[in-house]
PDB file of N, CA and C in Angstrom:
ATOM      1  N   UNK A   1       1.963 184.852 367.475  1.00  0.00           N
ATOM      2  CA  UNK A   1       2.553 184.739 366.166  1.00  0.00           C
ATOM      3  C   UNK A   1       2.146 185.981 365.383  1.00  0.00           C
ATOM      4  N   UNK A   2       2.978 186.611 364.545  1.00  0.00           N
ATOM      5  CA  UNK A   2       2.726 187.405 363.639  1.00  0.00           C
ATOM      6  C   UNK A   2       3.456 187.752 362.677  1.00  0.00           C
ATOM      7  N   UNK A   3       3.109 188.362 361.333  1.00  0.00           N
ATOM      8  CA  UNK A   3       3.464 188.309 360.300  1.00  0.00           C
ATOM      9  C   UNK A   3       4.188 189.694 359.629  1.00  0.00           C
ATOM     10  N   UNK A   4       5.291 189.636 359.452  1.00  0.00           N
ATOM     11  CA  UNK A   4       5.384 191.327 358.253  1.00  0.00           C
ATOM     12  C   UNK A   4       5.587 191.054 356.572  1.00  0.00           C
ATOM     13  N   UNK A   5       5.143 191.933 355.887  1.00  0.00           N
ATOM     14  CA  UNK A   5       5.194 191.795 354.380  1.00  0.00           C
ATOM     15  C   UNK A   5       6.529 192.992 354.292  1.00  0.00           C
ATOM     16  N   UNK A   6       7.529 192.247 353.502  1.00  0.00           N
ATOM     17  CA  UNK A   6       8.377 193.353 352.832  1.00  0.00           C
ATOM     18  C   UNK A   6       7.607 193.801 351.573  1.00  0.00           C
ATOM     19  N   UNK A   7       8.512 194.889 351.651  1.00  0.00           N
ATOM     20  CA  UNK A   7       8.098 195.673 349.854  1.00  0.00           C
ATOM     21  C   UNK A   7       8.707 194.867 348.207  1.00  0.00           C
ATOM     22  N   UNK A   8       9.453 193.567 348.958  1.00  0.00           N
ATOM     23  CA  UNK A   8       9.615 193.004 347.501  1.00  0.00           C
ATOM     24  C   UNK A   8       8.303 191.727 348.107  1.00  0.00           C
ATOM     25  N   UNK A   9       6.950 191.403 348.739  1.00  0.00           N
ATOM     26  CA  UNK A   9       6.297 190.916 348.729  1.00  0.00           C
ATOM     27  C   UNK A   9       6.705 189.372 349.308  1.00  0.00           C
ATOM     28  N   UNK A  10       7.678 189.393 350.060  1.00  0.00           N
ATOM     29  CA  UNK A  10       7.994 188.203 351.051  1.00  0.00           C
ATOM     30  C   UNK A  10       7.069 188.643 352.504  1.00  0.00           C
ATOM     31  N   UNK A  11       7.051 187.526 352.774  1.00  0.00           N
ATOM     32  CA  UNK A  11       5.906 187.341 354.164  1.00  0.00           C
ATOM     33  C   UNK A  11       7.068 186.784 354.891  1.00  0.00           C
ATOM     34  N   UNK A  12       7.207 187.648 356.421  1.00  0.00           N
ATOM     35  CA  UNK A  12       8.503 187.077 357.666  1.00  0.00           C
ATOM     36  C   UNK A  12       6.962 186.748 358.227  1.00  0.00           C
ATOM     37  N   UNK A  13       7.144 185.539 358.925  1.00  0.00           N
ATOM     38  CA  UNK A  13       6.673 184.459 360.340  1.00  0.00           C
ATOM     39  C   UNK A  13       7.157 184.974 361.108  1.00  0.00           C
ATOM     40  N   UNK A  14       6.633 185.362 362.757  1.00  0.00           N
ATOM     41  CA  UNK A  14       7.429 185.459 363.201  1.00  0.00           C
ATOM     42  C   UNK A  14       6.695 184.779 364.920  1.00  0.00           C
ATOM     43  N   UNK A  15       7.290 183.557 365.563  1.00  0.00           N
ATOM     44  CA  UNK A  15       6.434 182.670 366.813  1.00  0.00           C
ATOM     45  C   UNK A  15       7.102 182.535 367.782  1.00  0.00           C
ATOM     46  N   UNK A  16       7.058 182.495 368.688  1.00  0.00           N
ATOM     47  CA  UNK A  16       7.597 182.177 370.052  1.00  0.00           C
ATOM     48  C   UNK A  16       7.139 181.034 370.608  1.00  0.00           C
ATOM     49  N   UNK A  17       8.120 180.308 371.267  1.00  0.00           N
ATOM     50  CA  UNK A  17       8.014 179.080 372.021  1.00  0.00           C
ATOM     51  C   UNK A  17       7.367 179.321 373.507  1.00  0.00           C
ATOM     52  N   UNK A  18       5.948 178.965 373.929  1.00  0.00           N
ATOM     53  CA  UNK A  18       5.888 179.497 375.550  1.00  0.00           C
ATOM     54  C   UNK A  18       5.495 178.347 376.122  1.00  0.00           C
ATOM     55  N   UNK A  19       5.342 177.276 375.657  1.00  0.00           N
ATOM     56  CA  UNK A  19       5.147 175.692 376.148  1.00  0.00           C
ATOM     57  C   UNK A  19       5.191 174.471 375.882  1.00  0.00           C
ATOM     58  N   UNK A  20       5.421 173.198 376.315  1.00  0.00           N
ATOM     59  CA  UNK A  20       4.958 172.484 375.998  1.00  0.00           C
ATOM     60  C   UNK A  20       4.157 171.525 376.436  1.00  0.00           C
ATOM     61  N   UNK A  21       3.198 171.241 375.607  1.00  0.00           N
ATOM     62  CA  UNK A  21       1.533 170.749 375.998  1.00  0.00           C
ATOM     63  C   UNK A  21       1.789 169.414 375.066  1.00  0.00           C
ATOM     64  N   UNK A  22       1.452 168.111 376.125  1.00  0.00           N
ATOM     65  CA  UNK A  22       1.548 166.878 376.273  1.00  0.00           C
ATOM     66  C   UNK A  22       0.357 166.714 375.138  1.00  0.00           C
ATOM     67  N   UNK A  23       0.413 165.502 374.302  1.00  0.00           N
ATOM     68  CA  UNK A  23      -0.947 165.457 373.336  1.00  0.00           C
ATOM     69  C   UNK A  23      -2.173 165.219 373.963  1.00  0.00           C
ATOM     70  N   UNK A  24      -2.802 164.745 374.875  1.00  0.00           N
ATOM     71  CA  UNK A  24      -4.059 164.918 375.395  1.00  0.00           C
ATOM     72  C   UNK A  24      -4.034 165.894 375.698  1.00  0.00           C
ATOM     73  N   UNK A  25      -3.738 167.116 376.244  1.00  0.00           N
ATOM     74  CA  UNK A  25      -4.103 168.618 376.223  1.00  0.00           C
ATOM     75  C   UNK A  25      -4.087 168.795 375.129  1.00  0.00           C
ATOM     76  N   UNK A  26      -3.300 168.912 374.124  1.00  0.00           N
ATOM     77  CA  UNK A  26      -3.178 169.417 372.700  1.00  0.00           C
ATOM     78  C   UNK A  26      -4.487 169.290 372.243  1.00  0.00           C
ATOM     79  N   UNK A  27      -5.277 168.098 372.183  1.00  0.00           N
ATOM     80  CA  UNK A  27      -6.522 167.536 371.923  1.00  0.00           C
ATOM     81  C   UNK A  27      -7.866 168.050 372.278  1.00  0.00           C
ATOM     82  N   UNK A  28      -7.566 168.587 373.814  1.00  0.00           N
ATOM     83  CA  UNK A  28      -9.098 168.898 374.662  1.00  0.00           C
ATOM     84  C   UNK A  28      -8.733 170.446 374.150  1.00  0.00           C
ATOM     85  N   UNK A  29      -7.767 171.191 374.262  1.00  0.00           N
ATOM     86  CA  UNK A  29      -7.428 172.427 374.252  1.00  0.00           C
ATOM     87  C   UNK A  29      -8.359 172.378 372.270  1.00  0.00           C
ATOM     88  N   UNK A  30      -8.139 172.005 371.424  1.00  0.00           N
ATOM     89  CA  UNK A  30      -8.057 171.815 369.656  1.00  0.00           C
ATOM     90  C   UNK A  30      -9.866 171.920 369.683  1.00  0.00           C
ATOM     91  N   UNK A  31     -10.346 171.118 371.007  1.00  0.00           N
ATOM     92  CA  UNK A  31     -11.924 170.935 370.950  1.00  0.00           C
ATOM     93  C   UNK A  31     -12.158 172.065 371.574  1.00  0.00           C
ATOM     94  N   UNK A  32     -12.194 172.671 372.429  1.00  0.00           N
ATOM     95  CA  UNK A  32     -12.274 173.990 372.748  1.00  0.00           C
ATOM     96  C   UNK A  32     -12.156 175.074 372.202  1.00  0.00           C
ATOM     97  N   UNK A  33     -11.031 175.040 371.112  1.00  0.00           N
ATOM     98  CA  UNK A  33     -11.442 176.051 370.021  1.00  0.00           C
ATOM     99  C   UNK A  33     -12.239 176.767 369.694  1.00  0.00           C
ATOM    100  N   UNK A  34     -12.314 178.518 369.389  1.00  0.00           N
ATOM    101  CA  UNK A  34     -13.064 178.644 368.334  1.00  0.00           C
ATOM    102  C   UNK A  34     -12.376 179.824 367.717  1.00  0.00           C
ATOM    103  N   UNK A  35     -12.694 179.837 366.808  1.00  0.00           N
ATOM    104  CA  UNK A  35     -11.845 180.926 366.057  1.00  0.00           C
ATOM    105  C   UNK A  35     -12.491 182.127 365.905  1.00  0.00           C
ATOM    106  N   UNK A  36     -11.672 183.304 366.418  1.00  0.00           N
ATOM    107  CA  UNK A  36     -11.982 184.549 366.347  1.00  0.00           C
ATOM    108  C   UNK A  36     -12.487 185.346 365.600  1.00  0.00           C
ATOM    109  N   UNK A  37     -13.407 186.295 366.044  1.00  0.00           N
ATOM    110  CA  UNK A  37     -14.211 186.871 365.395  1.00  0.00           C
ATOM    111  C   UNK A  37     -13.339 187.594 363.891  1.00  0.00           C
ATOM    112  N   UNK A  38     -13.450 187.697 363.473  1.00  0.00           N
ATOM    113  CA  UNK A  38     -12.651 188.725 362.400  1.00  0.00           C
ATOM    114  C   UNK A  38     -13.475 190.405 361.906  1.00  0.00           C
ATOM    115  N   UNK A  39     -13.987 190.313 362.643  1.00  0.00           N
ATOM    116  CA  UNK A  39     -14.824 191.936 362.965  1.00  0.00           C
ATOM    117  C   UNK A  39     -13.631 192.760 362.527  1.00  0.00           C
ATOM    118  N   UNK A  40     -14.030 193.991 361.827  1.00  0.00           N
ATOM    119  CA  UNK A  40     -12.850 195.065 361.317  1.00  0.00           C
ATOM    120  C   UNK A  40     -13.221 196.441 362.343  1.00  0.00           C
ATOM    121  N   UNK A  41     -14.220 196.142 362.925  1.00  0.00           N
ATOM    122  CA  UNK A  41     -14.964 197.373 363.942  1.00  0.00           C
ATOM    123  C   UNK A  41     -14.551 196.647 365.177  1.00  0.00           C
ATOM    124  N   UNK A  42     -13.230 197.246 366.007  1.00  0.00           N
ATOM    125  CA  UNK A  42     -13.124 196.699 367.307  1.00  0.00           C
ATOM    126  C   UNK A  42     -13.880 197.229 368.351  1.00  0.00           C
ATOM    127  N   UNK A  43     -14.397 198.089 368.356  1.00  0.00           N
ATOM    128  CA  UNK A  43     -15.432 198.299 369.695  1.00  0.00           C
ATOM    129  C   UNK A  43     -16.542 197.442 369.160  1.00  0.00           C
ATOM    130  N   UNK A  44     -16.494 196.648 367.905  1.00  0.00           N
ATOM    131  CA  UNK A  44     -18.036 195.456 368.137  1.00  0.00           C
ATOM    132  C   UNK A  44     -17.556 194.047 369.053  1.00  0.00           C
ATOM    133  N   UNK A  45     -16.428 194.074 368.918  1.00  0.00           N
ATOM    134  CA  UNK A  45     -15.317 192.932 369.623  1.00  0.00           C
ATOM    135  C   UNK A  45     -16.146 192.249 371.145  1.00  0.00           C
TER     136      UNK A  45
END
């Protein structure tokens, strides 16, 4: 998924469909999670 900003300050979405995951995966996959570093220095990555 990713995002562009126009210059009058609208935000385009923009996602692709690549599966679909039955709700008990949805679930174990949601616990597995973790959310990415947000480091602005990618060689600390």
């Amino acid at each position: 998924m990713g995002a562009s900003k126009t210059r009058a300050a609208n935000i385009w979405w923009v996602a692709t469909h690549v599966e679909d995951v039955p709700p008990d995966e949805q679930e174990r996959r949601w616990k597995q999670f973790t959310m990415p570093s947000m480091n602005s220095d990618p060689s600390k990555a």
